[in-house]
C-alpha atoms as a PDB file:
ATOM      1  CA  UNK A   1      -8.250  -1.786  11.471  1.00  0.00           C
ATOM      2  CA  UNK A   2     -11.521  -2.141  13.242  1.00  0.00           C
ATOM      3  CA  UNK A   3     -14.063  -3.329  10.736  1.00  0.00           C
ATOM      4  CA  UNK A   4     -11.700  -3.656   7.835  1.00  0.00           C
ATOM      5  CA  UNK A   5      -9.758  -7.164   8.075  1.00  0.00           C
ATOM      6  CA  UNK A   6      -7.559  -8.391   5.382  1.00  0.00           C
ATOM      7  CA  UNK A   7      -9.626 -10.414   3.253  1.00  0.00           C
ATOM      8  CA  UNK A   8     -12.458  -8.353   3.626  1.00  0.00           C
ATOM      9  CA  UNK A   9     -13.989  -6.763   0.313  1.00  0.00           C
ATOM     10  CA  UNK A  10     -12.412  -2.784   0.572  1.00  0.00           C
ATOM     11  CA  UNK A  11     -15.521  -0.029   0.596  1.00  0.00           C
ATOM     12  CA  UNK A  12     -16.840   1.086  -2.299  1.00  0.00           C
ATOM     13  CA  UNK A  13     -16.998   4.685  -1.587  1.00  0.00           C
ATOM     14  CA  UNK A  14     -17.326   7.908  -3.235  1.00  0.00           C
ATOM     15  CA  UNK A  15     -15.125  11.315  -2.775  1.00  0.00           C
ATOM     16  CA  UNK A  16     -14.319  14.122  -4.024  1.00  0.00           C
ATOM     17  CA  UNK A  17     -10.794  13.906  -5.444  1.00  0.00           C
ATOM     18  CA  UNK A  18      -8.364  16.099  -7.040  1.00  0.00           C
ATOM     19  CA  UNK A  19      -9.591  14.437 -10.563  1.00  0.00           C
ATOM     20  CA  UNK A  20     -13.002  15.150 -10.082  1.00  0.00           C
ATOM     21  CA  UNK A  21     -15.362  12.694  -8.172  1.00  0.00           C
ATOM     22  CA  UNK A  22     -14.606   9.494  -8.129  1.00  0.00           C
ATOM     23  CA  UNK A  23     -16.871   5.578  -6.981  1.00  0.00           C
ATOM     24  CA  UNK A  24     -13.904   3.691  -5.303  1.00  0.00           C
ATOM     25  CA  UNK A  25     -14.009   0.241  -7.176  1.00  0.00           C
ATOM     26  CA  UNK A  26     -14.240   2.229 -10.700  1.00  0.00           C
ATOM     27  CA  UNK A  27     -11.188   4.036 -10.514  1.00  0.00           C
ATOM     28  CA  UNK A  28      -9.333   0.753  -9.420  1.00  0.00           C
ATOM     29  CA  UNK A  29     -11.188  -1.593 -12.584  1.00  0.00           C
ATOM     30  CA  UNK A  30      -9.194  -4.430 -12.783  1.00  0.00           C
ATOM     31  CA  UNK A  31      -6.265  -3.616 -11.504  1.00  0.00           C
ATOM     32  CA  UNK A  32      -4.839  -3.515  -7.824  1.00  0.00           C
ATOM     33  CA  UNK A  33      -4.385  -0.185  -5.628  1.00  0.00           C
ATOM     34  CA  UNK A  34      -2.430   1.633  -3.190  1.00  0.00           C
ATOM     35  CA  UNK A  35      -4.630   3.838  -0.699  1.00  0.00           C
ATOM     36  CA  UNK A  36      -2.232   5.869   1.758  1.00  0.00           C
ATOM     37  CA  UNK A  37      -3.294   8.661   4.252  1.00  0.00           C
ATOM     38  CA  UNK A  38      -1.667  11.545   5.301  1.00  0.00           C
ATOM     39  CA  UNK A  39      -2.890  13.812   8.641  1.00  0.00           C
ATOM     40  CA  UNK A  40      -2.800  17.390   6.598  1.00  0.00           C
ATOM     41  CA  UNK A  41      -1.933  19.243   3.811  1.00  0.00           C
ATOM     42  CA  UNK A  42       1.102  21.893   3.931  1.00  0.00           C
ATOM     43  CA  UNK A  43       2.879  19.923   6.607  1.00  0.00           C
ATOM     44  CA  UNK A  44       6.185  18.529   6.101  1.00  0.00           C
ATOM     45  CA  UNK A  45       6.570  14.477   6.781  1.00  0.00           C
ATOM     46  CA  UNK A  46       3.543  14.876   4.570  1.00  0.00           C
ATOM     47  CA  UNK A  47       5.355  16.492   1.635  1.00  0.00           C
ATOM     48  CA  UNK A  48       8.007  14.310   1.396  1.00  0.00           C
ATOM     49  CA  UNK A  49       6.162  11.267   1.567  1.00  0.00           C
ATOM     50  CA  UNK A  50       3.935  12.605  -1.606  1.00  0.00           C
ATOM     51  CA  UNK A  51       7.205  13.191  -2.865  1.00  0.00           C
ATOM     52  CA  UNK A  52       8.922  10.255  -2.763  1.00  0.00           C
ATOM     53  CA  UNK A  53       5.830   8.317  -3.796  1.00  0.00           C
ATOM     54  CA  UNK A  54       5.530  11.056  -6.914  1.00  0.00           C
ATOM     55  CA  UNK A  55       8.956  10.353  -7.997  1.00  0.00           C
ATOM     56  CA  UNK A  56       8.773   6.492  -8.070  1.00  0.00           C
ATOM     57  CA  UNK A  57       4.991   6.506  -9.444  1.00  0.00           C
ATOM     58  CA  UNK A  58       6.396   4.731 -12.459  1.00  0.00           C
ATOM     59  CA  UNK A  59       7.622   1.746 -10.452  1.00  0.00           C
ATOM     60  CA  UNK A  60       3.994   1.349  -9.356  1.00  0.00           C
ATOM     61  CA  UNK A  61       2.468   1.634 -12.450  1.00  0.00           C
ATOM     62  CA  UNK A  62       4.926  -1.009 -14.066  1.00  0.00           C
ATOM     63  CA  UNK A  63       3.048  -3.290 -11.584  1.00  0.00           C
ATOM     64  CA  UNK A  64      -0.338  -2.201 -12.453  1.00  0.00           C
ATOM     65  CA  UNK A  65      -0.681  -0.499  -8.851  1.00  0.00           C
ATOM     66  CA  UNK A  66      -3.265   2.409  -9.304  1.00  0.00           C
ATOM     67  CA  UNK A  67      -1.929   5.042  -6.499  1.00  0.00           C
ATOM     68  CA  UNK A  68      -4.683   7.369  -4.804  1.00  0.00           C
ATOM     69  CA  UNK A  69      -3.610   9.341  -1.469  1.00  0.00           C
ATOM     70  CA  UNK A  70      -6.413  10.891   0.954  1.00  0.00           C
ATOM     71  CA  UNK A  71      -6.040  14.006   3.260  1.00  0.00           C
ATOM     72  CA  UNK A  72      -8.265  15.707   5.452  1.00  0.00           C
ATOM     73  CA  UNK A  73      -8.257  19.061   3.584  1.00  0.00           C
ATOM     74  CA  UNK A  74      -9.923  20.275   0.787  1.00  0.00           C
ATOM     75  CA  UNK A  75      -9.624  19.664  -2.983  1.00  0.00           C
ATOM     76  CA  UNK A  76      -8.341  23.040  -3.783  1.00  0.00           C
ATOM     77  CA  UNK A  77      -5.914  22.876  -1.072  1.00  0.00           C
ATOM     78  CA  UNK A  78      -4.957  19.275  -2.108  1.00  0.00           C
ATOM     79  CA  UNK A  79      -4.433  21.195  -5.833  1.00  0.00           C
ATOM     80  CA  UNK A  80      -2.018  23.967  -4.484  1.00  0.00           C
ATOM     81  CA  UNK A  81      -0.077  21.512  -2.113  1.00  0.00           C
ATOM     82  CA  UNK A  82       0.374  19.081  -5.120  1.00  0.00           C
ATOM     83  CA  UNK A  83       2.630  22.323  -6.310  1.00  0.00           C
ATOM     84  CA  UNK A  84       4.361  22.242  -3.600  1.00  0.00           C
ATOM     85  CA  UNK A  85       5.155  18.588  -3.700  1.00  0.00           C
ATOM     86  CA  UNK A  86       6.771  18.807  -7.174  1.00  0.00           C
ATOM     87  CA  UNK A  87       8.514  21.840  -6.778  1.00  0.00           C
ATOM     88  CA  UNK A  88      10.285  19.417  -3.659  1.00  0.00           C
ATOM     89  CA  UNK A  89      10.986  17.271  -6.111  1.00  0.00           C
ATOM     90  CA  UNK A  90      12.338  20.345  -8.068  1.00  0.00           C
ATOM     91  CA  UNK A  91       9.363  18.971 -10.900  1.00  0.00           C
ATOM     92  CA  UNK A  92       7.665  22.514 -10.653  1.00  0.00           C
ATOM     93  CA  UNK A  93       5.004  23.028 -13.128  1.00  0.00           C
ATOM     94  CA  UNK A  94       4.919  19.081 -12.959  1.00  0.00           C
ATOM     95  CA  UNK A  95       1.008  17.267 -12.523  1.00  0.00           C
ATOM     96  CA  UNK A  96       0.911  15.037  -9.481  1.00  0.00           C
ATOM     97  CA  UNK A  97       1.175  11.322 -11.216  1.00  0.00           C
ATOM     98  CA  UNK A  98      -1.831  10.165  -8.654  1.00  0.00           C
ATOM     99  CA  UNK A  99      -5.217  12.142  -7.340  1.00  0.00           C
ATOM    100  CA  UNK A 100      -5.493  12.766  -3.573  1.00  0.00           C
ATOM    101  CA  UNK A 101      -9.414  12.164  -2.029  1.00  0.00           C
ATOM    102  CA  UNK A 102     -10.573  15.389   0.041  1.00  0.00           C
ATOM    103  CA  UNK A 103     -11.718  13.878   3.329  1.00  0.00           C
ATOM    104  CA  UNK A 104     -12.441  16.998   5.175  1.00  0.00           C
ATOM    105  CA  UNK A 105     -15.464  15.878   7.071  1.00  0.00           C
ATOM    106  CA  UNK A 106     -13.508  12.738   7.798  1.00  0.00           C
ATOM    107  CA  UNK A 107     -15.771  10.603   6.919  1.00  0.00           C
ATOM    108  CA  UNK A 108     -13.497   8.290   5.503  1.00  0.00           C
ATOM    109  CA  UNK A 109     -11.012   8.341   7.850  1.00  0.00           C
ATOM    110  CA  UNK A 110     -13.226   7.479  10.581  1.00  0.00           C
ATOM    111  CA  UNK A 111     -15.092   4.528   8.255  1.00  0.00           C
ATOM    112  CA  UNK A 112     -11.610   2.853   7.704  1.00  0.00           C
ATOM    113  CA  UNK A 113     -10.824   3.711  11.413  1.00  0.00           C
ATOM    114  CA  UNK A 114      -7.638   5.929  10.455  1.00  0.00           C
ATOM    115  CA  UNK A 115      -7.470   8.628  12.663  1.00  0.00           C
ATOM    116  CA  UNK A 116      -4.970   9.246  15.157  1.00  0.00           C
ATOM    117  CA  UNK A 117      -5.928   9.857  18.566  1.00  0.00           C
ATOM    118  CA  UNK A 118      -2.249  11.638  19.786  1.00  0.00           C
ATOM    119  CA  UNK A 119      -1.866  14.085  17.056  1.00  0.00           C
ATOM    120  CA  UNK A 120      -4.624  16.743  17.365  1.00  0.00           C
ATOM    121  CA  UNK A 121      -5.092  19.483  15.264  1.00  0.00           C
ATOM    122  CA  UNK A 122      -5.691  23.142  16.590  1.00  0.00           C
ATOM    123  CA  UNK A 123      -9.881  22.402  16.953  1.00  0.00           C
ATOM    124  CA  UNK A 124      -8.943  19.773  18.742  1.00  0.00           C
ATOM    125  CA  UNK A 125     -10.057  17.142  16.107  1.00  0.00           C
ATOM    126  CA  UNK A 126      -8.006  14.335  15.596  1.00  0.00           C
ATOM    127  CA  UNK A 127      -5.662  13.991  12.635  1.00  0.00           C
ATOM    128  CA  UNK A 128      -5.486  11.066  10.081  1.00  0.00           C
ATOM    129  CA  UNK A 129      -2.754   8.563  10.767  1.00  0.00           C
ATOM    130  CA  UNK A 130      -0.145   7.187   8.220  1.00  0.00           C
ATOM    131  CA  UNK A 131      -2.281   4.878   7.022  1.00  0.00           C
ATOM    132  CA  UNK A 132      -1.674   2.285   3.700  1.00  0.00           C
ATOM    133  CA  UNK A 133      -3.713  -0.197   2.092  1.00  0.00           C
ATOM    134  CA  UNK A 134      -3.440  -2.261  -0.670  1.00  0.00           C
ATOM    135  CA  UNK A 135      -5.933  -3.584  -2.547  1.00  0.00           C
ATOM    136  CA  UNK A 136      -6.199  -6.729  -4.998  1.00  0.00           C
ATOM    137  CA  UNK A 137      -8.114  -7.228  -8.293  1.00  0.00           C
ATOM    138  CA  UNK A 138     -10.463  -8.626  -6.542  1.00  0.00           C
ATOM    139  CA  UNK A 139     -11.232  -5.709  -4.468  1.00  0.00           C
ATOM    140  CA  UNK A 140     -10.417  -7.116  -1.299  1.00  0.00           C
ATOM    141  CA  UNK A 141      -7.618  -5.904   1.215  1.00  0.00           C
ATOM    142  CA  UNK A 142      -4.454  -7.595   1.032  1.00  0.00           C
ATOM    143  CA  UNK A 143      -2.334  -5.642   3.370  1.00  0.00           C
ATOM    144  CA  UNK A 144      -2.622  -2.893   5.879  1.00  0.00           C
ATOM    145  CA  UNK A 145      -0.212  -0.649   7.614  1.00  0.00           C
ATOM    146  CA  UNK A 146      -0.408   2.074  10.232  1.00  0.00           C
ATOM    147  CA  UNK A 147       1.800   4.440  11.122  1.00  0.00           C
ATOM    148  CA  UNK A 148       1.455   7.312  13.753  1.00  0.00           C
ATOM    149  CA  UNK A 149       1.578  10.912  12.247  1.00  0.00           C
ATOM    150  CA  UNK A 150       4.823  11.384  13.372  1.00  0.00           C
ATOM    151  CA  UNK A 151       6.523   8.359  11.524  1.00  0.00           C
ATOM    152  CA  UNK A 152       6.934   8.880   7.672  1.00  0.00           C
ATOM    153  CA  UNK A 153       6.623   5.522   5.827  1.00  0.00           C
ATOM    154  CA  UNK A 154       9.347   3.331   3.683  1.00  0.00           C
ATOM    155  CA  UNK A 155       7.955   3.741   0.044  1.00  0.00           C
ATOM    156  CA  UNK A 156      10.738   1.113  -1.071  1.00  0.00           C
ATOM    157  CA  UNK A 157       9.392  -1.239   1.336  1.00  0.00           C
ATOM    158  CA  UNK A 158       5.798  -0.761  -0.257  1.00  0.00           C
ATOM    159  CA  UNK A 159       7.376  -1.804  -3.553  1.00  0.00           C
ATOM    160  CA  UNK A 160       8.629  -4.770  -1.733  1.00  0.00           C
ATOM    161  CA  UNK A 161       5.671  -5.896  -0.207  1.00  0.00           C
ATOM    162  CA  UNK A 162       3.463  -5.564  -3.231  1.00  0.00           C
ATOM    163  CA  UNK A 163       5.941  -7.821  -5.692  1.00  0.00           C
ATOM    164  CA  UNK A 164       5.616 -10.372  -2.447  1.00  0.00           C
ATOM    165  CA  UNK A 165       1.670 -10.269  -2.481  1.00  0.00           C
ATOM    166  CA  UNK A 166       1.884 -10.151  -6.177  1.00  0.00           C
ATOM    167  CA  UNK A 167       3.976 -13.370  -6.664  1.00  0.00           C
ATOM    168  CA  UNK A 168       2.370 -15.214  -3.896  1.00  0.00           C
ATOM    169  CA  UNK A 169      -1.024 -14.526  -5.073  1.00  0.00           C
ATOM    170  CA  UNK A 170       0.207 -16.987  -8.648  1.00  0.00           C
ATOM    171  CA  UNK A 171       2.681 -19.183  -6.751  1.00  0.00           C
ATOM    172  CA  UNK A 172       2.237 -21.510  -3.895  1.00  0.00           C
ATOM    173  CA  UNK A 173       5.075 -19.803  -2.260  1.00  0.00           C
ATOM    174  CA  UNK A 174       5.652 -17.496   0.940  1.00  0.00           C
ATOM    175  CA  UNK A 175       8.238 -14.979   0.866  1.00  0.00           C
ATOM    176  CA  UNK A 176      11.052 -15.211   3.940  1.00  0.00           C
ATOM    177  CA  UNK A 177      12.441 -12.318   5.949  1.00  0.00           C
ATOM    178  CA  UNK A 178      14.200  -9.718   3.913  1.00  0.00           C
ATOM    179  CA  UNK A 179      13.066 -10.912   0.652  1.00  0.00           C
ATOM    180  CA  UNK A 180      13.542  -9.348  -2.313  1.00  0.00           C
ATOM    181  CA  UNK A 181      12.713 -10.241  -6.318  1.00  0.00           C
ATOM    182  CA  UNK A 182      15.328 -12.680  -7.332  1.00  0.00           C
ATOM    183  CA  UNK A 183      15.682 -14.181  -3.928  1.00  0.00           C
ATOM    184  CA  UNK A 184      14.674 -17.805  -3.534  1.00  0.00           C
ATOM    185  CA  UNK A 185      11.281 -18.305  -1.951  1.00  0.00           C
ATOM    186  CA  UNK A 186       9.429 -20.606   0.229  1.00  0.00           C
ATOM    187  CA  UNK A 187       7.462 -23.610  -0.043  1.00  0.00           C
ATOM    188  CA  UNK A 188       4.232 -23.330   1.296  1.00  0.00           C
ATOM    189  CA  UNK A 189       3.719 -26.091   4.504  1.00  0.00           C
ATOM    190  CA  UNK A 190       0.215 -27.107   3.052  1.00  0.00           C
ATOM    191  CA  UNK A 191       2.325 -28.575  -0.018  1.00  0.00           C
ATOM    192  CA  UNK A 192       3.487 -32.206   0.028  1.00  0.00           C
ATOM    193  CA  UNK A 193       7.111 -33.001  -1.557  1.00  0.00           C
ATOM    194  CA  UNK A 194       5.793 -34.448  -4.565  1.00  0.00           C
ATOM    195  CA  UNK A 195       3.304 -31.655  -4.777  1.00  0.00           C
ATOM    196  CA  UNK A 196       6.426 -29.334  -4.398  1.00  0.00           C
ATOM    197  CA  UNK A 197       8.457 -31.240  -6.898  1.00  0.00           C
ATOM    198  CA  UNK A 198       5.851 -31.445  -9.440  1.00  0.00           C
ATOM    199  CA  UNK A 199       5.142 -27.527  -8.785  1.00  0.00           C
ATOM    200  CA  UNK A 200       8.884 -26.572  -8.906  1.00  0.00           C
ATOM    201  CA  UNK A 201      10.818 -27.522 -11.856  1.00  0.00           C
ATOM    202  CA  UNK A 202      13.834 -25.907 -10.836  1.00  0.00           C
ATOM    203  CA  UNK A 203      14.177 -27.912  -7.729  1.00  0.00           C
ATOM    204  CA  UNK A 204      13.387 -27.701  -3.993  1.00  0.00           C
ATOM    205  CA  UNK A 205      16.148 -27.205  -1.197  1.00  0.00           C
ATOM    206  CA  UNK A 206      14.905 -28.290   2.622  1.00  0.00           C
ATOM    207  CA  UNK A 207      17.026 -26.769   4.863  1.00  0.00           C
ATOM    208  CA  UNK A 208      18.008 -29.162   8.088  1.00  0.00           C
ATOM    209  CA  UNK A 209      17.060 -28.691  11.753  1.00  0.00           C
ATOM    210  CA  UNK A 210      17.557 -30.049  14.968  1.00  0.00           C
ATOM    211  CA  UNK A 211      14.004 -30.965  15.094  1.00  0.00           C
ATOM    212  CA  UNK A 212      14.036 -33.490  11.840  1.00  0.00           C
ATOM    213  CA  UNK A 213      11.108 -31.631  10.180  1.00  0.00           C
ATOM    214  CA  UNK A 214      11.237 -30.768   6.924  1.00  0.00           C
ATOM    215  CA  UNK A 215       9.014 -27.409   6.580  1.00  0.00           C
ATOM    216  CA  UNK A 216      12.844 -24.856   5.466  1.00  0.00           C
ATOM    217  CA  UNK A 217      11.761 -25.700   1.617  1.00  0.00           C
ATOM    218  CA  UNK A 218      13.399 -23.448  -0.360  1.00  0.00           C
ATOM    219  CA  UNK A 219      13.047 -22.524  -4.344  1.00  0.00           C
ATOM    220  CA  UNK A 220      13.501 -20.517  -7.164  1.00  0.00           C
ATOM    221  CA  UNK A 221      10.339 -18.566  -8.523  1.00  0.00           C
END
């Protein structure tokens, strides 16, 4: 993202959102946040993605994730799309779990350099991209995604990713392809065996290789 690398301290903006006006860092107090884009309201990639991330709200909150979405449209449209959204989820008459920031001058968008350059809408402006970002207690950025308009994200893999930046933010661990909670972990290179061994009670597995290092150390979180 240009500007915004990960380990940077995420903008403390203000917006307009569909709970009022918000200052970026207060909403998220303590806990850690989920920002995701979406190129316009009433569209339908769009709608299911709100959707999806609408109907598993709860898994994010059991992880004290604070969810926020942006769009370039206005709050009131932002308010009658959120009916739409539930109704999809056949939840009519059903709040939206999570506000959506109205970034209709696109301020934002182009501050956290999310717009995408192939998808233009009919003023020829262009749209916001599929953009995620999550955010630690600490109010810096952890991880960053991008998708083009066209793409709808993996909100399962979102889960994913957060319980690996979660655990590996406590644990001198790294998480290996595929992972998943409950899957044995890795031990950070930077570690020396006793380190590990002294660190991980419940034992550490090296994988061999032709080479005769030993950096495949495996454990149980």
């Amino acid at each position: 993202m240009p500007g915004l690398l990960l380990g940077d301290v995420f903008p403390d903006f203000e917006a307009d959102t569909t709970i009022g006006k918000i200052r970026f860092h207060d909403f998220l107090g303590s806990s850690w946040g989920i920002l995701f884009s979406h190129p316009r309201d009433f569209t339908p990639v769009c709608t299911t993605e709100l959707a999806c991330a609408a109907k598993i709200s709860d898994e994010f909150k059991k992880r004290g994730v604070k969810m926020i979405a942006l769009s370039v449209d206005s709050v009131e449209d932002h308010r009658n799309w959120s009916k739409d959204v539930m109704a999809f989820n056949s939840e009519a008459g059903t709040a939206l779990p999570f506000p959506i920031i109205a970034d209709d001058k696109r301020a934002l968008a182009v501050q956290l350099g999310m717009l995408d350059p192939d998808e233009i809408d009919k003023d020829g402006i262009p749209l916001t991209a599929r953009c995620v970002f999550v955010i630690g207690p600490d109010k810096k950025l952890k991880l960053s995604i991008l998708y083009p308009a066209t793409t709808g994200r993996n909100f399962d893999e979102l889960l994913r990713v957060i319980d690996s930046l979660q655990l590996t933010a406590q644990k001198k661990v790294a998480t290996p392809v595929d992972w998943k909670p409950g899957d044995k972990v890795m031990v950070i290179p930077s570690l020396s065996e006793e380190e590990a061994a002294a660190l991980f009670p419940n034992g550490v597995t090296t994988k061999e290789v032709p080479s005769g290092k030993k950096y495949l150390r495996y454990t149980q979180p």
